[in-house]
Protein backbone atom coordinates (compact mmCIF):
# COMPACT_ATOMS: atom_id res chain seq x y z
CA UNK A 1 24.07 11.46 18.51
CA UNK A 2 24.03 14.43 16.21
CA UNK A 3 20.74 16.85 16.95
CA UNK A 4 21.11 19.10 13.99
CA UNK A 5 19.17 18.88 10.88
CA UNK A 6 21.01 20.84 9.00
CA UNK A 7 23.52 19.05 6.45
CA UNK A 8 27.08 20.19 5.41
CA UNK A 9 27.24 20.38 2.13
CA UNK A 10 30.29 18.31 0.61
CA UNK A 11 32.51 20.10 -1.50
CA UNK A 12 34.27 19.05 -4.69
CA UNK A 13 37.92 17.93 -4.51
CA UNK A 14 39.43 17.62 -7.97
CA UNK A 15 40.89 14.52 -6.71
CA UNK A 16 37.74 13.20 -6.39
CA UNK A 17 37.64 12.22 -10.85
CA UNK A 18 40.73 9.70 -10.20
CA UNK A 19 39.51 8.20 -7.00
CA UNK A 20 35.97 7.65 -8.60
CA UNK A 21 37.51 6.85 -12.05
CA UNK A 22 35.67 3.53 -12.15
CA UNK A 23 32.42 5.08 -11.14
CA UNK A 24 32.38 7.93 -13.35
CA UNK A 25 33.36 5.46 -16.22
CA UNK A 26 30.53 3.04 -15.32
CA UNK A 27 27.98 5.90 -15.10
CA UNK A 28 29.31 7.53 -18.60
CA UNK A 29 26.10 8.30 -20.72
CA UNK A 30 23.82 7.11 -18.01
CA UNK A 31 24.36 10.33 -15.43
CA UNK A 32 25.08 13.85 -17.29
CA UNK A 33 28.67 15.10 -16.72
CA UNK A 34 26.95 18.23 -14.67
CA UNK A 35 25.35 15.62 -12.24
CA UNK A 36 28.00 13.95 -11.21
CA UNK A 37 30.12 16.64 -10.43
CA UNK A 38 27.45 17.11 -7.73
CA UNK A 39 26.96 14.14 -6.51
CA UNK A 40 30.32 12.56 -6.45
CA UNK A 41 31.07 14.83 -2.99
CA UNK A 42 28.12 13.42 -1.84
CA UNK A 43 28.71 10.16 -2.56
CA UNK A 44 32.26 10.05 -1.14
CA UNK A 45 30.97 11.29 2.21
CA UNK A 46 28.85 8.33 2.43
CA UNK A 47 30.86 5.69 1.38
CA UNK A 48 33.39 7.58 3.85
CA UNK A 49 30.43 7.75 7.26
CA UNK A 50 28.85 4.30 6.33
CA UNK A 51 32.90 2.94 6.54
CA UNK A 52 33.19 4.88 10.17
CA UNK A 53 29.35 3.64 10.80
CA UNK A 54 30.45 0.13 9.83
CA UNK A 55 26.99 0.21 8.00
CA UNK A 56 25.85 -1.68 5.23
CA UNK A 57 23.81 -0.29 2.50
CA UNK A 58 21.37 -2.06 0.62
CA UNK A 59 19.49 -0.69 -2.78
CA UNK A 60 16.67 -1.50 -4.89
CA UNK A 61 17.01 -2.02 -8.45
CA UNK A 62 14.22 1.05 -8.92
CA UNK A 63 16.77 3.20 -7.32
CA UNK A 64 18.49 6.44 -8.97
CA UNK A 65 21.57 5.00 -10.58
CA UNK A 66 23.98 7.41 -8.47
CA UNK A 67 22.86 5.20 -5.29
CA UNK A 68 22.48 2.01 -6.81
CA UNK A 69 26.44 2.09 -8.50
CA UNK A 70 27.74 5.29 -6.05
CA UNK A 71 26.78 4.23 -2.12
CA UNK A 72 25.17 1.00 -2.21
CA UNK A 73 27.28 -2.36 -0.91
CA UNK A 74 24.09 -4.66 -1.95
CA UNK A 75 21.78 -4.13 -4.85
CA UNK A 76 18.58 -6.59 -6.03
CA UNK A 77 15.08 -6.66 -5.50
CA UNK A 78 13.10 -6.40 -2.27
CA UNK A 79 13.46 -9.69 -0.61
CA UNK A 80 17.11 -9.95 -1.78
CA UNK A 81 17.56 -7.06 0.57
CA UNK A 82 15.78 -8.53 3.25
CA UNK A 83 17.34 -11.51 3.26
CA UNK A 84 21.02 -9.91 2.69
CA UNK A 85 20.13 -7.90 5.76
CA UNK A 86 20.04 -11.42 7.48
CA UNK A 87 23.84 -12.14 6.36
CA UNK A 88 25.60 -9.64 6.45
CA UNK A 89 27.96 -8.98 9.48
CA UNK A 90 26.75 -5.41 9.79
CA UNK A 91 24.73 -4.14 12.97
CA UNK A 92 23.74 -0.80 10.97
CA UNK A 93 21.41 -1.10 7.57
CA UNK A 94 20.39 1.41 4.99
CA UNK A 95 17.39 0.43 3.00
CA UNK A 96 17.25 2.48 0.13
CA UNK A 97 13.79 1.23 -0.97
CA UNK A 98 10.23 1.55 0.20
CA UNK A 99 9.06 1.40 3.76
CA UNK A 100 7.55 -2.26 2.96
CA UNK A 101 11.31 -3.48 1.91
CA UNK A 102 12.83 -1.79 5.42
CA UNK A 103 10.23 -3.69 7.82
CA UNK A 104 10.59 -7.11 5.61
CA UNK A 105 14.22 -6.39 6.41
CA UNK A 106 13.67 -5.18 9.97
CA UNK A 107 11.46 -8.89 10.53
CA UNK A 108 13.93 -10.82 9.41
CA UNK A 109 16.86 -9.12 10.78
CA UNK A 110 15.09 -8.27 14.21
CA UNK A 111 18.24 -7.64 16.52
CA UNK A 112 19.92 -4.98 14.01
CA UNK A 113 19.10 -1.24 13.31
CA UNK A 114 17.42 -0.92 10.03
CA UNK A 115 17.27 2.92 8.58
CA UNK A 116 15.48 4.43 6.32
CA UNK A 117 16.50 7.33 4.28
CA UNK A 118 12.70 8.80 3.73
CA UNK A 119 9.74 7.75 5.91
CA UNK A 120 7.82 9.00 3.02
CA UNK A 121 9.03 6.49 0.90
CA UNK A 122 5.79 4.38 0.38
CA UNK A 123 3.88 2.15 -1.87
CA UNK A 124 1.11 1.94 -3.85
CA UNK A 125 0.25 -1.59 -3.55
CA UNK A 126 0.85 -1.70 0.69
CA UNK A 127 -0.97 1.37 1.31
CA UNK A 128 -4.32 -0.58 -0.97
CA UNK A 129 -4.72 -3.01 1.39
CA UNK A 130 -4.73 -3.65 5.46
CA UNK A 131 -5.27 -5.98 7.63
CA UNK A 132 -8.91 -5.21 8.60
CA UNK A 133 -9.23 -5.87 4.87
CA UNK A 134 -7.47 -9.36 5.03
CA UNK A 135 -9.52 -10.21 7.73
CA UNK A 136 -12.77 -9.28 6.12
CA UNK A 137 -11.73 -11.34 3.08
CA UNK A 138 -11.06 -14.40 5.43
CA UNK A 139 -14.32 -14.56 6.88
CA UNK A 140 -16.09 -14.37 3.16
CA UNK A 141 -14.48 -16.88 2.59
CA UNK A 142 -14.04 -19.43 5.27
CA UNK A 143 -11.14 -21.33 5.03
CA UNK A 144 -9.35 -20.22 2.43
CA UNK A 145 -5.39 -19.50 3.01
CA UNK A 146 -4.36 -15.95 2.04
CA UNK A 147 -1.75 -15.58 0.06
CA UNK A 148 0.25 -11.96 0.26
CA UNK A 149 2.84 -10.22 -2.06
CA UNK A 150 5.57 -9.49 -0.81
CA UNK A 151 4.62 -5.73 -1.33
CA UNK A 152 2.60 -5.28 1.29
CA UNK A 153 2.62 -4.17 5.23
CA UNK A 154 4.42 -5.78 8.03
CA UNK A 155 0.38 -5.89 9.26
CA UNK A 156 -1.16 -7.35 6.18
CA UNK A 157 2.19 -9.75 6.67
CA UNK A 158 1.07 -10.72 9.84
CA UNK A 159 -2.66 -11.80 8.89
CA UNK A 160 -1.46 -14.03 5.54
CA UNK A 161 -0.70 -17.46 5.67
CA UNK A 162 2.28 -16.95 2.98
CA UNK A 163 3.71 -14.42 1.46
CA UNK A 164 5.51 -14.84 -2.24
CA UNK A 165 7.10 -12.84 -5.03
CA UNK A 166 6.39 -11.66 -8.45
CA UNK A 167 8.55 -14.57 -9.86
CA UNK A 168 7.77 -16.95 -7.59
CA UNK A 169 3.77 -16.75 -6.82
CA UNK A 170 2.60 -19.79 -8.90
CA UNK A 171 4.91 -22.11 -7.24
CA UNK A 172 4.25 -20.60 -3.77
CA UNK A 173 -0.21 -21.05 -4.70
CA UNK A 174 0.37 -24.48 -5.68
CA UNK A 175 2.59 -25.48 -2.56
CA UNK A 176 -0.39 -25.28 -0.57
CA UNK A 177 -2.28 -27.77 -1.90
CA UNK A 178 -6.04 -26.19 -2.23
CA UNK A 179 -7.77 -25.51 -4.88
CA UNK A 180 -8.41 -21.65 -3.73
CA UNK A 181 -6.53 -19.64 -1.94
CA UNK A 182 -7.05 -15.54 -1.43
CA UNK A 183 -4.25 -13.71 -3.27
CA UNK A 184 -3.46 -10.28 -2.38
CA UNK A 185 -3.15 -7.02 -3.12
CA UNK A 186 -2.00 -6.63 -6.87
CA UNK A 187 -4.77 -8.02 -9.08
CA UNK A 188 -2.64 -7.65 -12.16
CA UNK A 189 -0.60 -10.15 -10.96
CA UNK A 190 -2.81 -12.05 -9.46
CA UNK A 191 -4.59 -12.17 -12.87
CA UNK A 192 -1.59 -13.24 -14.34
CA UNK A 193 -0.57 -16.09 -11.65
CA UNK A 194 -4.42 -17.21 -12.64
CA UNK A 195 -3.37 -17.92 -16.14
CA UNK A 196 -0.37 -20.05 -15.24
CA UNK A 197 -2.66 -22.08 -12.54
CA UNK A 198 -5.75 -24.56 -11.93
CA UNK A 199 -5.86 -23.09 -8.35
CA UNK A 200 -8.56 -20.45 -8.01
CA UNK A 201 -7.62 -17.27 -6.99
CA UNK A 202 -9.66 -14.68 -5.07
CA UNK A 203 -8.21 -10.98 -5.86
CA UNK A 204 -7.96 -7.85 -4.32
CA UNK A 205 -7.97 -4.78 -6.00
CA UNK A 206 -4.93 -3.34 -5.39
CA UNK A 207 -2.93 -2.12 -8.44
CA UNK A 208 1.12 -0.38 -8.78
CA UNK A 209 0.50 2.83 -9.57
CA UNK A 210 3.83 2.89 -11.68
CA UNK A 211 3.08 -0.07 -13.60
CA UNK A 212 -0.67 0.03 -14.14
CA UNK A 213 0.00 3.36 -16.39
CA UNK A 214 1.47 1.62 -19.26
CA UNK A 215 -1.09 0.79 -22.23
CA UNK A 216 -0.95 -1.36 -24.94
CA UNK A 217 -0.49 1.10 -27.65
CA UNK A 218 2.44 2.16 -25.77
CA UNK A 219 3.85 -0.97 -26.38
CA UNK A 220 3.22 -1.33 -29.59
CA UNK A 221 4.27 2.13 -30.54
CA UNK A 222 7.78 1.15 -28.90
CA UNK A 223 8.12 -2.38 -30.63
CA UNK A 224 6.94 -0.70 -34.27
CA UNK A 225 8.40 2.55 -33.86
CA UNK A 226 11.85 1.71 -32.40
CA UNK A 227 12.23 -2.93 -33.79
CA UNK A 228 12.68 -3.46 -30.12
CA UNK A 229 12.21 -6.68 -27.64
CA UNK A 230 9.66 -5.89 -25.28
CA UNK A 231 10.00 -7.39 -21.32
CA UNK A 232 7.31 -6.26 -18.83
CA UNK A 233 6.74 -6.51 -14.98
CA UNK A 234 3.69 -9.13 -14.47
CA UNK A 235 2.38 -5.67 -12.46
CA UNK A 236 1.56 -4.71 -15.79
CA UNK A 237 -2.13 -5.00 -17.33
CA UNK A 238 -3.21 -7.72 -18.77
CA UNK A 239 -3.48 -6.21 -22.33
CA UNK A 240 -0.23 -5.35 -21.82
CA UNK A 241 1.47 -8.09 -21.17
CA UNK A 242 -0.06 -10.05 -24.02
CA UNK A 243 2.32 -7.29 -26.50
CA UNK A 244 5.60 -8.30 -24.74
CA UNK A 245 8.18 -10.90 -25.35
CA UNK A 246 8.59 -11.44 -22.49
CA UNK A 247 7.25 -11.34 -18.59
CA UNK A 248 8.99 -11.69 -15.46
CA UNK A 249 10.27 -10.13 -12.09
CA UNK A 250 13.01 -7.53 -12.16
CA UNK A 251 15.91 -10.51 -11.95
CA UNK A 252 13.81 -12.43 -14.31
CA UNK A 253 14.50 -9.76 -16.36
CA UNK A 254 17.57 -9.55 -16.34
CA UNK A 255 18.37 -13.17 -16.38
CA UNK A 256 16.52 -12.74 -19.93
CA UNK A 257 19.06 -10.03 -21.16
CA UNK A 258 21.84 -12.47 -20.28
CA UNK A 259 20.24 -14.87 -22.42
CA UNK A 260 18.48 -13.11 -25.57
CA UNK A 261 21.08 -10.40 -25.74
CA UNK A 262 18.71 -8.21 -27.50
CA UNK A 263 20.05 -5.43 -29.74
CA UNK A 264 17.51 -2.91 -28.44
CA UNK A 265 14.71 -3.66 -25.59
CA UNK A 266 12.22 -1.77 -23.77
CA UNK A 267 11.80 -2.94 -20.07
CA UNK A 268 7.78 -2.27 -19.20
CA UNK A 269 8.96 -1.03 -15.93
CA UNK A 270 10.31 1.59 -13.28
CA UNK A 271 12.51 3.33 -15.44
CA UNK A 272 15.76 3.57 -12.74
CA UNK A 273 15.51 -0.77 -13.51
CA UNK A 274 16.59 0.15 -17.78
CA UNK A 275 19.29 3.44 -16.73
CA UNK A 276 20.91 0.70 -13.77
CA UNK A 277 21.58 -1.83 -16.32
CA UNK A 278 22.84 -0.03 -19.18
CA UNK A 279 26.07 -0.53 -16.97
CA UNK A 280 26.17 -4.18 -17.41
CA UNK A 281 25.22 -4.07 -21.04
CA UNK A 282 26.49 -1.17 -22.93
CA UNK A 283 26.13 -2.89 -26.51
CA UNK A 284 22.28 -3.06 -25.42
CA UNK A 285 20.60 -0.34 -26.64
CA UNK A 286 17.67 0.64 -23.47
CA UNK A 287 14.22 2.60 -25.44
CA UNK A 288 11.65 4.09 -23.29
CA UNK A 289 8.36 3.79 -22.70
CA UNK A 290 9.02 3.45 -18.38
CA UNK A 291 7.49 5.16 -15.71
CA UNK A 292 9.64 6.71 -12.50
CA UNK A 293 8.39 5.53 -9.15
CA UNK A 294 7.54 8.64 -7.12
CA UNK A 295 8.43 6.91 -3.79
CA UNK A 296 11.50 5.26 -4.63
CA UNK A 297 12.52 8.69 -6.04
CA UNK A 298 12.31 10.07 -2.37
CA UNK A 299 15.32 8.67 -1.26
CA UNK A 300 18.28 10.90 -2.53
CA UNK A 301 22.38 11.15 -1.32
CA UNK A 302 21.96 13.36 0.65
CA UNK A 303 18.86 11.45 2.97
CA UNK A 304 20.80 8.92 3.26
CA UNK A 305 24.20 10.78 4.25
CA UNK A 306 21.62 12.80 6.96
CA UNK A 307 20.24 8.81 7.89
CA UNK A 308 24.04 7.72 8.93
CA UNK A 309 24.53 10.66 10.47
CA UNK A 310 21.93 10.99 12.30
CA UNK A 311 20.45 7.38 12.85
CA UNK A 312 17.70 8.45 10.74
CA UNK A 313 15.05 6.67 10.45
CA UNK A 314 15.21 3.79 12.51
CA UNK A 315 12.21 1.42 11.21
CA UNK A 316 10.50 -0.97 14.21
CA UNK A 317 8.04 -3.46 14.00
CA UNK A 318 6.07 -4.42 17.33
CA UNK A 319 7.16 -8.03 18.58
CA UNK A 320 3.83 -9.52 17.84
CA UNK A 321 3.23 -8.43 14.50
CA UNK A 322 6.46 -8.80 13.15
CA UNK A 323 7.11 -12.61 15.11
CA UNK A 324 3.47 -13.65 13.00
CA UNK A 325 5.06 -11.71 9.88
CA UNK A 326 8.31 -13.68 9.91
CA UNK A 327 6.52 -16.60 9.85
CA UNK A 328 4.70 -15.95 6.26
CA UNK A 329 8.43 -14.90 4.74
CA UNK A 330 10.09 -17.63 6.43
CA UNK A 331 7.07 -20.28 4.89
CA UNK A 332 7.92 -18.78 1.59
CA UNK A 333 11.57 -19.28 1.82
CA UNK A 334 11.06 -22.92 2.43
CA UNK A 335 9.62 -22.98 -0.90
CA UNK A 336 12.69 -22.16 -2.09
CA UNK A 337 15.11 -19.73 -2.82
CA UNK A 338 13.20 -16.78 -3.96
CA UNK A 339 12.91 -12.98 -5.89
CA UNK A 340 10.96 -10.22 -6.53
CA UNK A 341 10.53 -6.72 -7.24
């Protein structure tokens, strides 16, 4: 195994234009010309390592759009990943996410080598709860099943009696059958499951620090100054959300594009989501307001070259922890086939 931290910078090969023709077409007025005659030499020594590797690589939907069209083999939102991780034939995987996204992978894809191209790459919402704090909510309130987004630890995992997903939490509070459960960590969304529920829902305070920034005058600014559709992220705040035309997970929201075909929209989210999807729908004009995740914008091409290279950063999840944490996802799967961010 290579010891050596430093990285060989690739070089450009003008043959590089026609054997990424597709890509640089695809990317066209989403990545500056300058950019991708950077990152293209990059990009082919990935795809070339993660072929010798036999590694698959799996991105987020918040990820830089160089990754998520150049490198990636599997693109969606977190559990997506975790559960493509499951079925695909590779023994080698390259979560280009959040730390939260490579242990949900790593628990449900125990016997293969999950990597991570940033250890730094964190979040928000799982670092603003633990599972001290789960347990202290479970004995105020004796009893009461504890519902957990998916965002959270492989620990907090491990204390909840369910996990679920921004599009799917309302069906997974109602499939237990009480009428209270303890819903965890992002009280923006719990406050909007609430709305959609007769269950009663105890919240935490936990908040996304990407999508808690957006106001309402932002909103209303984009809709009045730019005639746009407005979609938002249920992490949004509740003021928020009541400007939009719409509210759903990041494949909700795209699933929405498909059908409205909006002229112009603004997506209330992590702006990488909007620049990603101006691939799929050019005659859609994307407007801003969106805020850039910080963590997600930690993993880069070359982190992930150096994390094929070098086996870095394999992610583990002690037996016990991640056995009790498997056994929240896999409840929530039985609900059904599921989503999120």
């Amino acid at each position: 195994m290579p010891s050596s931290t430093t990285l060989p910078v690739p070089v450009w090969r003008d043959e590089l234009e026609s054997e990424y023709a597709a890509l640089i077409a695809r990317l066209d007025g989403i990545v500056p010309c300058l950019e991708r005659t950077l990152q293209l030499p990059w990009i082919d020594a990935i795809n070339k390592l993660k072929r010798q590797r036999g590694a698959t690589i799996l991105a987020h939907s918040y990820q830089a759009p160089e990754i998520f069209h150049g490198v990636a083999d599997i693109t969606g939102d977190s559990l997506a990943l975790a559960q493509a991780a499951t079925e695909c034939d590779s023994q080698m995987i390259v979560l280009c996410g959040v730390h939260f996204m490579a242990e949900s992978a790593k628990i449900l894809a125990p016997d293969k080598m999950v990597l991570i191209p940033d250890l730094e790459a964190g979040c928000s919402l799982a670092a603003s709860i633990t599972a001290d704090d789960v347990r202290a909510l479970r004995a105020a309130h004796p009893g009461v099943p504890v519902v957990s987004y998916v965002n959270t630890s492989a620990e907090v995992k491990a204390e909840s009696d369910i996990c679920c997903t921004s599009a799917n939490a309302v069906q997974v509070v109602e499939s237990l059958g009480v009428d209270k459960v303890i819903f965890v960590p992002d009280r923006f969304l719990g406050a909007h499951v609430a709305k959609h529920t007769r269950v009663r829902l105890v919240l935490w305070h936990g908040r996304c620090e990407v999508h808690e920034k957006f106001t309402a005058g932002e909103v209303r600014h984009a809709r009045e100054g730019f005639n746009v559709k407005l979609a938002a992220h249920p992490e949004c705040p509740p003021e928020v959300l009541a400007e939009v035309d719409f509210v759903g997970s990041t494949s909700a929201m795209e699933r929405w594009l498909v059908r409205e075909q909006p002229a112009r929209v603004a997506l209330i989210t992590e702006c990488s989501m909007a620049d990603n999807l101006r691939a799929r729908f050019p005659a859609i004009e994307f407007v801003k307001p969106c805020n850039l995740c910080p963590h997600m914008q930690r993993i880069t091409l070359p982190g992930i070259y150096a994390a094929l290279r070098d086996f870095r950063h394999e992610v583990t999840v002690p037996v016990a922890i991640a056995d009790r944490a498997r056994a929240a996802l896999t409840r929530m799967l039985a609900v059904g086939r599921q989503e999120t961010v």
